[in-house]
C-alpha atoms as a PDB file:
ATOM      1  CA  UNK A   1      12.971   9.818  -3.532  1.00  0.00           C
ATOM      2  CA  UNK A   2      12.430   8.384  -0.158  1.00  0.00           C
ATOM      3  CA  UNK A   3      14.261   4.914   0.138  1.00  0.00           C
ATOM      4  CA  UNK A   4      12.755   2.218   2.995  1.00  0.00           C
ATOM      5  CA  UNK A   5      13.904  -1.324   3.248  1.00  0.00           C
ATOM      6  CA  UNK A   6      13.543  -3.955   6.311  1.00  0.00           C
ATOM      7  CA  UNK A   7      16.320  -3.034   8.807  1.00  0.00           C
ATOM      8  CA  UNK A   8      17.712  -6.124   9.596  1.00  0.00           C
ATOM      9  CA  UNK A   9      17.166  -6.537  13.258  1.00  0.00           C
ATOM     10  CA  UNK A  10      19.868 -10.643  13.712  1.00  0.00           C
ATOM     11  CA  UNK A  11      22.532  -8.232  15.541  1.00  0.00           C
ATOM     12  CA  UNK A  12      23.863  -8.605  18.665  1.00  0.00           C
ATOM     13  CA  UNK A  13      21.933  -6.464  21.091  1.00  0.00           C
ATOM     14  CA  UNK A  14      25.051  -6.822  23.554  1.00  0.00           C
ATOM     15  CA  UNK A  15      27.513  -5.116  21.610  1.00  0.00           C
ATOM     16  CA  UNK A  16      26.332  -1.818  20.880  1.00  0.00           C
ATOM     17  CA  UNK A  17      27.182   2.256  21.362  1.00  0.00           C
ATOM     18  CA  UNK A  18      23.964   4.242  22.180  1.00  0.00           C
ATOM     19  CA  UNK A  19      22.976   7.922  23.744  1.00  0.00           C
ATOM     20  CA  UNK A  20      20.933  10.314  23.132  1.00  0.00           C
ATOM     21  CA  UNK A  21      22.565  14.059  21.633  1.00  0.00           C
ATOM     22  CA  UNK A  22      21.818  16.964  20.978  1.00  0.00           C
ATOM     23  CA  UNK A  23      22.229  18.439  16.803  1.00  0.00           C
ATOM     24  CA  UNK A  24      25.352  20.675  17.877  1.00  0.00           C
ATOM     25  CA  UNK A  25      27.991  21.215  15.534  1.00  0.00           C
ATOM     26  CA  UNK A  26      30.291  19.548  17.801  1.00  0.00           C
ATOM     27  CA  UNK A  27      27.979  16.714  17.889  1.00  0.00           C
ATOM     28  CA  UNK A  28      29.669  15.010  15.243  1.00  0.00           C
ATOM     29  CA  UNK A  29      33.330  15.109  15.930  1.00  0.00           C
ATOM     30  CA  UNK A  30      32.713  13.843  19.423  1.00  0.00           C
ATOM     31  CA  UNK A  31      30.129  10.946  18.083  1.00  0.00           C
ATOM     32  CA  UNK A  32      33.361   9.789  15.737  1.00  0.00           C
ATOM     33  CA  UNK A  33      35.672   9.756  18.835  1.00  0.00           C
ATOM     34  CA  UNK A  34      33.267   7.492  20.458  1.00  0.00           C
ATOM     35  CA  UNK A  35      32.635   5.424  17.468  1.00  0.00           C
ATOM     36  CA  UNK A  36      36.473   5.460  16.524  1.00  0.00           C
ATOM     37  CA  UNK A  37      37.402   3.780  19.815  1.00  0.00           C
ATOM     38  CA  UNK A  38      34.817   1.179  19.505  1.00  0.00           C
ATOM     39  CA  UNK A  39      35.450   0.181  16.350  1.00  0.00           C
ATOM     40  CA  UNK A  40      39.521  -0.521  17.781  1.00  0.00           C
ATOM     41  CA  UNK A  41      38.001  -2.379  20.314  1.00  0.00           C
ATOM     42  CA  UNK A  42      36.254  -4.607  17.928  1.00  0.00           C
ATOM     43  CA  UNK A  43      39.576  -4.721  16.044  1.00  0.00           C
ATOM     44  CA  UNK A  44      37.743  -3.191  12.995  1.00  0.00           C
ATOM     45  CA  UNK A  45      40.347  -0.780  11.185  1.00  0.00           C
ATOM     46  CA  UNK A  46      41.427   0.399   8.064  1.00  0.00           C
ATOM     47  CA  UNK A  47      39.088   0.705   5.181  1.00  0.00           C
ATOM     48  CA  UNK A  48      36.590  -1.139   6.706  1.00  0.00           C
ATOM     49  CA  UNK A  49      36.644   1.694  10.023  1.00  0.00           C
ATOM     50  CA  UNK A  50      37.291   4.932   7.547  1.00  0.00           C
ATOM     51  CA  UNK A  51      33.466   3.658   5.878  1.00  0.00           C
ATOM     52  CA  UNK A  52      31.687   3.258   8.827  1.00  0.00           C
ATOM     53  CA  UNK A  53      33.100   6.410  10.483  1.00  0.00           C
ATOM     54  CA  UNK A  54      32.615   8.372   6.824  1.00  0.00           C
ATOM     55  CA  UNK A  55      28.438   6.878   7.374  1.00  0.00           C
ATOM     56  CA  UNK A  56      28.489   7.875  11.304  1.00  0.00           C
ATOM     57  CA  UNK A  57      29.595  11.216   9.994  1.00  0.00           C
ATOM     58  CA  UNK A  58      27.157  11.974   7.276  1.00  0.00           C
ATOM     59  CA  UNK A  59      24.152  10.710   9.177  1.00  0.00           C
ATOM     60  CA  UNK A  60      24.801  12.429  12.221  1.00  0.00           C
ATOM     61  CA  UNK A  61      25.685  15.583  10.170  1.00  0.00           C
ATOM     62  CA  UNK A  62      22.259  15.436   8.375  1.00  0.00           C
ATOM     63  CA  UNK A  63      20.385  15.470  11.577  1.00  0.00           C
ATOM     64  CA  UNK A  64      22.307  18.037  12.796  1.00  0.00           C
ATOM     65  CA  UNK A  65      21.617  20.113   8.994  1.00  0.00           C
ATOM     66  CA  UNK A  66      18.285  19.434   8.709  1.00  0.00           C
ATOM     67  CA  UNK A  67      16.622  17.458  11.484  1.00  0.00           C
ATOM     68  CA  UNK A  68      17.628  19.996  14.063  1.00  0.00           C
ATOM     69  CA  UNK A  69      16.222  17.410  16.820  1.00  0.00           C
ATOM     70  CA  UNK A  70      17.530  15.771  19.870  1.00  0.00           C
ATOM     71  CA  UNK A  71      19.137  12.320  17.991  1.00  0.00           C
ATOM     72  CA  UNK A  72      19.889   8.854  19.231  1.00  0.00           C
ATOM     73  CA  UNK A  73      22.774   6.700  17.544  1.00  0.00           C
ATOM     74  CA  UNK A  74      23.285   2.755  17.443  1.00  0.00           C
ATOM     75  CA  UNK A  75      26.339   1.175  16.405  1.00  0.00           C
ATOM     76  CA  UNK A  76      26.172  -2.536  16.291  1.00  0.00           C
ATOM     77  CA  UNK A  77      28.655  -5.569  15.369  1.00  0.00           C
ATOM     78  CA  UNK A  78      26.354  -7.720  13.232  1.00  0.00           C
ATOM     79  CA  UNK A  79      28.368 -10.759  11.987  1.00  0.00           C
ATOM     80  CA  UNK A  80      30.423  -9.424   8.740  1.00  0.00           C
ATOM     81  CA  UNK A  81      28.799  -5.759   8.866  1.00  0.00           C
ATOM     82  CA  UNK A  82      28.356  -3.273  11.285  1.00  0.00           C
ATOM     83  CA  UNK A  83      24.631  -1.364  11.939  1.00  0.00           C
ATOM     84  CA  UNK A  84      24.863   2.185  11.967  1.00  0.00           C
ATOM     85  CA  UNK A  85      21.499   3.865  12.315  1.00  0.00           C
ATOM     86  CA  UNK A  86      20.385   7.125  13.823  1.00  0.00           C
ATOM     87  CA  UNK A  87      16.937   7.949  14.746  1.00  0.00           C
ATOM     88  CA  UNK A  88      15.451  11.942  15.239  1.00  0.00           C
ATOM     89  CA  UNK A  89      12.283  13.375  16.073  1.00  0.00           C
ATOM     90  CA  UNK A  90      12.026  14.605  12.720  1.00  0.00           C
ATOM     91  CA  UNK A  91       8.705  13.686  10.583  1.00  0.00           C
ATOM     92  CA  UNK A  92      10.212  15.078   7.261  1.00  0.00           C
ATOM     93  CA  UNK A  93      11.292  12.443   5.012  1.00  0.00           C
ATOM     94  CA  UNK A  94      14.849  12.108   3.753  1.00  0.00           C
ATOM     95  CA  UNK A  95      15.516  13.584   0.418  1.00  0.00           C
ATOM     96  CA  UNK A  96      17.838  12.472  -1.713  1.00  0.00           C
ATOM     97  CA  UNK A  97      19.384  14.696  -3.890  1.00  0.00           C
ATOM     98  CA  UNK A  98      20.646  13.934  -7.855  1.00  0.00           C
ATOM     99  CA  UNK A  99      24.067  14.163  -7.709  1.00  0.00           C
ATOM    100  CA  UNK A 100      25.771  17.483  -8.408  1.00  0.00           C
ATOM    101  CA  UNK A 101      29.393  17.546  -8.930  1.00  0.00           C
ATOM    102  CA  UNK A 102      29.354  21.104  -8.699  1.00  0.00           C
ATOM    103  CA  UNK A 103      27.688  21.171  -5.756  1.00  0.00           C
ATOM    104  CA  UNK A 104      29.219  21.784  -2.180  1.00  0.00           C
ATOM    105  CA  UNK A 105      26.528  19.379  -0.354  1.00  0.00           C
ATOM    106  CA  UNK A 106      23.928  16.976  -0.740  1.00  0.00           C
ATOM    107  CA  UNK A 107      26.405  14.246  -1.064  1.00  0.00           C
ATOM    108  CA  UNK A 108      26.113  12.231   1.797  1.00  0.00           C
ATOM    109  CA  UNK A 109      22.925   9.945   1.027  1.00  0.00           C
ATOM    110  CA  UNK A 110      24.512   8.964  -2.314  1.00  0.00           C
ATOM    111  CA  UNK A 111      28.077   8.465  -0.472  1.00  0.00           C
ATOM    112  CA  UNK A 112      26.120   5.894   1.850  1.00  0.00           C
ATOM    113  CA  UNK A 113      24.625   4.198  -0.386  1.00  0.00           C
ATOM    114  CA  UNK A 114      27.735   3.864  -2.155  1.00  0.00           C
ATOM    115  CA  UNK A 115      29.295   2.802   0.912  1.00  0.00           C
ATOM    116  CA  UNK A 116      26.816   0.633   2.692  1.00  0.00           C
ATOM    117  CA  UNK A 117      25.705  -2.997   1.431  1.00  0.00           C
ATOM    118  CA  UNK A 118      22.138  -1.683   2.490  1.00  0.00           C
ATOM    119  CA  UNK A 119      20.859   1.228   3.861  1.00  0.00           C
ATOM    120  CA  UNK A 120      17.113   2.577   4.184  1.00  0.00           C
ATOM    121  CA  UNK A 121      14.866   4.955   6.414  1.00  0.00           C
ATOM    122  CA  UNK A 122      12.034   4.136   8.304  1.00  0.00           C
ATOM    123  CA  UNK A 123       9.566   6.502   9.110  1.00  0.00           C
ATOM    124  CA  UNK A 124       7.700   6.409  12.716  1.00  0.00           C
ATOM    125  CA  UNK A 125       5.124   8.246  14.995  1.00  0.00           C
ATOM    126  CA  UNK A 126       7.982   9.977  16.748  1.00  0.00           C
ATOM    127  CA  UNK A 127      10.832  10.700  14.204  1.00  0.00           C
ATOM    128  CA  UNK A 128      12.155   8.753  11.571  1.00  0.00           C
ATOM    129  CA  UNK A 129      15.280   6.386  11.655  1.00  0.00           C
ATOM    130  CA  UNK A 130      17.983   5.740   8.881  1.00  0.00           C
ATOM    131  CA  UNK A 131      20.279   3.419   9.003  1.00  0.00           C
ATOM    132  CA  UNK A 132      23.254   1.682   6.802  1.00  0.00           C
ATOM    133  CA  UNK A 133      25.056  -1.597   7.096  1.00  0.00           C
ATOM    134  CA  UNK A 134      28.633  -1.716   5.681  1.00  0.00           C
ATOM    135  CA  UNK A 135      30.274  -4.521   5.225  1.00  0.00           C
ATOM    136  CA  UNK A 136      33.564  -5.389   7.911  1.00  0.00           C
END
């Protein structure tokens, strides 16, 4: 099932993380570091900064799974949520997976979308982008 809604696109370009990595297993402890302190200066903790770095972690962590591409990641402070979307160079569409509890992966879409008020993909010419907004 491939899921694509509008991204919504009313955030403040001014506050935002961005760079471009590459899908290393390391990739995704040093991406929550980065996210981690951003979120403290926003003054975003607790739940509300465990959620968005549980999303930061799954998406990057799919990318780096099954992507395999070079990946950029946006975090943006949009009102009462906060934008996290990552985009690869990856044509495949996202799959998400039935729930298995006795599985050992294909959690994380599911988790997001349990997570995020709104979440989607959208597919482009170079890559696709998917992206979740949880609430702050």
């Amino acid at each position: 099932m491939e899921v694509i809604r509008p991204m919504r696109t009313d955030c403040d370009p001014t506050i935002e993380l961005e760079g471009a990595h590459a899908p290393t297993p390391t990739a995704t402890a040093e991406i929550r570091g980065a996210v981690r302190a951003l979120l403290a200066q926003w003054r975003i903790v607790g739940t509300a900064a465990e959620d968005i770095l549980l999303v930061v972690h799954e998406l990057v962590a799919n990318v780096v799974d099954h992507a395999r591409t070079p990946f950029r990641l946006a975090v943006k402070l949009c009102g009462s949520f906060v934008k996290v979307s990552v985009h690869d160079e990856s044509c495949r569409p996202i799959v998400v997976r039935e729930l298995d509890p006795l599985s050992t992966r294909g959690r994380g879409l599911p988790l997001i979308a349990a997570i995020a008020d709104n979440w989607g993909c959208q597919q482009q010419a170079d890559g696709k982008t998917v992206w979740a907004a949880i609430p702050v």
